[in-house]
N, C-alpha and C. Protein backbone atom coordinates (compact mmCIF):
# COMPACT_ATOMS: atom_id res chain seq x y z
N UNK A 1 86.14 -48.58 15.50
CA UNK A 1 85.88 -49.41 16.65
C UNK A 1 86.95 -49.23 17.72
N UNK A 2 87.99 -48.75 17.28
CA UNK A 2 88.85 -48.53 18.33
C UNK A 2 88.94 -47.79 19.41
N UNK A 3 88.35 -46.75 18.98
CA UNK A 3 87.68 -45.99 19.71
C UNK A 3 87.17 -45.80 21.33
N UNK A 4 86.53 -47.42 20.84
CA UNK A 4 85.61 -48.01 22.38
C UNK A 4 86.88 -47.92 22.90
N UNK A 5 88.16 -48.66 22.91
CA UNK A 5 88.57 -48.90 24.17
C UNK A 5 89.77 -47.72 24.24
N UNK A 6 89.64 -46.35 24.17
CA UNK A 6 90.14 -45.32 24.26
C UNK A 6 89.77 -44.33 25.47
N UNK A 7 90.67 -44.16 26.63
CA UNK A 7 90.13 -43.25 27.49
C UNK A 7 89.30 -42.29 27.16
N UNK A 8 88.42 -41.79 28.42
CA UNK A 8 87.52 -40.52 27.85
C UNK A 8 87.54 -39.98 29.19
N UNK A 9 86.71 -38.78 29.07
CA UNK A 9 86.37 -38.31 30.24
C UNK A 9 84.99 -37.29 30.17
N UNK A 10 84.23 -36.99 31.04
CA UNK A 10 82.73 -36.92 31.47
C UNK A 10 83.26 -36.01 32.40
N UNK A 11 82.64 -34.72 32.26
CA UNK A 11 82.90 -33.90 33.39
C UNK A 11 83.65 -34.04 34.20
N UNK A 12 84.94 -34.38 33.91
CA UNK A 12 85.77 -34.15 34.97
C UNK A 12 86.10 -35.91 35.51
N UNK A 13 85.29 -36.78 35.19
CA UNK A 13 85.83 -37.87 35.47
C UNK A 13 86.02 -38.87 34.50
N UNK A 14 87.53 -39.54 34.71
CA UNK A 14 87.71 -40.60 33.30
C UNK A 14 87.48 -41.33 33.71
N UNK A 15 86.87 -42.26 32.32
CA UNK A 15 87.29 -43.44 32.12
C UNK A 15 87.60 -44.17 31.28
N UNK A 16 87.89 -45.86 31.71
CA UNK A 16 89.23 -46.34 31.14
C UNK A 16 89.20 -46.61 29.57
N UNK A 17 87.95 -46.71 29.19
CA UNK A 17 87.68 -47.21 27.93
C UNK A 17 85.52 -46.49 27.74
N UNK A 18 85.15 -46.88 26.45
CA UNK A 18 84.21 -45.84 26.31
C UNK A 18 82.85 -46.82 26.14
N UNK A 19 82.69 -48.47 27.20
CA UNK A 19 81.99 -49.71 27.14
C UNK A 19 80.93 -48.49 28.48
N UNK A 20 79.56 -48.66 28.51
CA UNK A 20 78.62 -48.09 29.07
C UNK A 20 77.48 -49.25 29.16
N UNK A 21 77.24 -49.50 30.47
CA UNK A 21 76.62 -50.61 31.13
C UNK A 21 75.18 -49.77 31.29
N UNK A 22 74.18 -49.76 30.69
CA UNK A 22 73.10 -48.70 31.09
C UNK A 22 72.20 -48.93 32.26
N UNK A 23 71.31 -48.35 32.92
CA UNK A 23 70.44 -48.47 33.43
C UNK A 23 69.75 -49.69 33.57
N UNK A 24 69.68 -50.70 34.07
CA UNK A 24 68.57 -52.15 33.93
C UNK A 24 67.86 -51.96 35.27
N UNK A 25 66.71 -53.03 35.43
CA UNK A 25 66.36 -53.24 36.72
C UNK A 25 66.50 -54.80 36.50
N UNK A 26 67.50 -54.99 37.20
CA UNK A 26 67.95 -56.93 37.56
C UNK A 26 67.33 -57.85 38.72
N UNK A 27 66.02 -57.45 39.32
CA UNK A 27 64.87 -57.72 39.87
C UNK A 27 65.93 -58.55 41.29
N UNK A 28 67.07 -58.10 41.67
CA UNK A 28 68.06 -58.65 42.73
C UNK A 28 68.08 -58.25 43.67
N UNK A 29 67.41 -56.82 44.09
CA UNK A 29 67.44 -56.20 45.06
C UNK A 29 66.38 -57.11 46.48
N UNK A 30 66.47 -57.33 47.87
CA UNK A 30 65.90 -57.12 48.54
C UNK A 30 64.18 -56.79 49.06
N UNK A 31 63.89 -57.08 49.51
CA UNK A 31 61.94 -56.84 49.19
C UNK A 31 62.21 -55.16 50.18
N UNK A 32 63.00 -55.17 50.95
CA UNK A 32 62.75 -53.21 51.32
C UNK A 32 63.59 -52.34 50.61
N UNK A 33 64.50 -53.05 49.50
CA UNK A 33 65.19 -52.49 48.60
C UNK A 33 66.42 -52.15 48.75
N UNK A 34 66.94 -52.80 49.40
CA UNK A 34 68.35 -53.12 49.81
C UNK A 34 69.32 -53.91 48.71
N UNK A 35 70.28 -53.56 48.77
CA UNK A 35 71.38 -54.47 48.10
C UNK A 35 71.35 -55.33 48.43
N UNK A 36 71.29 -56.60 47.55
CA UNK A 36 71.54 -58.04 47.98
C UNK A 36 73.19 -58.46 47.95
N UNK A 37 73.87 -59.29 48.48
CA UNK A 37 75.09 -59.44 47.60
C UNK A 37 75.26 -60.39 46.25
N UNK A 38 74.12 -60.82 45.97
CA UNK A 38 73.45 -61.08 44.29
C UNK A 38 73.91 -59.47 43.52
N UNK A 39 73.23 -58.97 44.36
CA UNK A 39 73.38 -57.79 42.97
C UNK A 39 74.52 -57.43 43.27
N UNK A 40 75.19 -57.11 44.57
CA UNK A 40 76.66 -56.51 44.78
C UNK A 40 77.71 -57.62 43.57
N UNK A 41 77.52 -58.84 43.64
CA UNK A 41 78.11 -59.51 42.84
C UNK A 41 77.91 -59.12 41.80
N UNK A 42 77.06 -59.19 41.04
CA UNK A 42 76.84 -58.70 39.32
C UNK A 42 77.53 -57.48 38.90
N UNK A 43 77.04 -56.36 40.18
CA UNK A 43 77.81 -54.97 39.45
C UNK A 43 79.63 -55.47 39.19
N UNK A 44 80.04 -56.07 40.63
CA UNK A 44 81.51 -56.57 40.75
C UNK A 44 82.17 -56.93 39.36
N UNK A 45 81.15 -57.78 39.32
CA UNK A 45 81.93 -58.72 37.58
C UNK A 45 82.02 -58.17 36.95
N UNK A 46 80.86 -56.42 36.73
CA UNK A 46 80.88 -55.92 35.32
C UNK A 46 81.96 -55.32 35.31
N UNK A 47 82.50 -54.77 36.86
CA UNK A 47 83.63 -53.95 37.06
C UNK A 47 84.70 -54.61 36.76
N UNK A 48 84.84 -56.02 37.31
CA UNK A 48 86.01 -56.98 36.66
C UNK A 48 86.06 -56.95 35.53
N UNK A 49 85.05 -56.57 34.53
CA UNK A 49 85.05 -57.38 33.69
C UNK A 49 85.48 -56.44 32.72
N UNK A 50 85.74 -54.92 32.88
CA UNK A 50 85.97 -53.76 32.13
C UNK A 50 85.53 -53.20 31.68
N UNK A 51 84.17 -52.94 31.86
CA UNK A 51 83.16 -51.64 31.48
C UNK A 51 83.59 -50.66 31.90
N UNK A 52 83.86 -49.58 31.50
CA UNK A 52 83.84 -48.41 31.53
C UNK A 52 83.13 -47.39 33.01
N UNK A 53 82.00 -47.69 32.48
CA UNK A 53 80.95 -46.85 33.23
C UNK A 53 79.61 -47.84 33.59
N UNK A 54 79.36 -47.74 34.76
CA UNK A 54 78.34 -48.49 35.29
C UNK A 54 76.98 -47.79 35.78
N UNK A 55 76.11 -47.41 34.80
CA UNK A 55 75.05 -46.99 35.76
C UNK A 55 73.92 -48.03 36.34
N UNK A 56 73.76 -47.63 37.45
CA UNK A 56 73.09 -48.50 38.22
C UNK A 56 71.61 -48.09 37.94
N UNK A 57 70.92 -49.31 38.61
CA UNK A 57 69.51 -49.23 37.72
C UNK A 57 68.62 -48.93 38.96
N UNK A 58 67.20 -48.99 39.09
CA UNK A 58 66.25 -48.48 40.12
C UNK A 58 67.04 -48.57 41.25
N UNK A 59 66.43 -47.44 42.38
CA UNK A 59 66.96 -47.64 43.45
C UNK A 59 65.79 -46.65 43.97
N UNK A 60 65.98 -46.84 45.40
CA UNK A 60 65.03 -45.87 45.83
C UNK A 60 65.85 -46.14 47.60
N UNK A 61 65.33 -44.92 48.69
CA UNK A 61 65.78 -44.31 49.18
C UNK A 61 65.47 -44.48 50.67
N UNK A 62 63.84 -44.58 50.07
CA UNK A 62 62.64 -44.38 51.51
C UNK A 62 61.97 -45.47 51.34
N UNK A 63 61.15 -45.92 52.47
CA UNK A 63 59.71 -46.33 51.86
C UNK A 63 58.67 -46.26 51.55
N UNK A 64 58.85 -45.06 51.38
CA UNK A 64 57.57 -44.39 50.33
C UNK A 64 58.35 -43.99 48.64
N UNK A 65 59.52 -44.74 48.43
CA UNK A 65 59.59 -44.79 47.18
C UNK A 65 59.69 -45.64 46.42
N UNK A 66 59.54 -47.21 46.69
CA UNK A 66 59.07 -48.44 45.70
C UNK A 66 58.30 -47.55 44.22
N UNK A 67 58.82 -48.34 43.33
CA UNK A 67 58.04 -48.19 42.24
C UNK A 67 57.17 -49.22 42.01
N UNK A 68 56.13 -49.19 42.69
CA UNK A 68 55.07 -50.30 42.80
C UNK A 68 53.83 -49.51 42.20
């Protein structure tokens, strides 16, 4: 178990410990799919909070890319 909180590194980039926040969709975003600062807050905390690695969950670009 110790393990987890042992630097690593990923192609070239470390990090601090080996905690991996995966992919969710946290239904926080915006109706044109914008960051809310709801969700800017949540990622914040996870970062406060010492996860490792944060991947962020749906996103899209255009508006022709909703996953509707």
């Amino acid at each position: 178990m110790s393990k987890l909180f042992d630097h690593t590194e990923i192609n070239g980039m470390t990090l601090k410990n080996r905690f991996v926040r995966s992919a969710t969709w946290e239904g926080m975003a915006a109706e044109d799919g914008a960051c809310t600062p709801k969700l800017v807050d949540t990622i914040a905390r996870l970062a406060e909070g010492g996860v490792g690695l944060i991947i962020t969950g749906h996103a899209y670009v255009k508006k022709t890319g909703p996953g509707r």
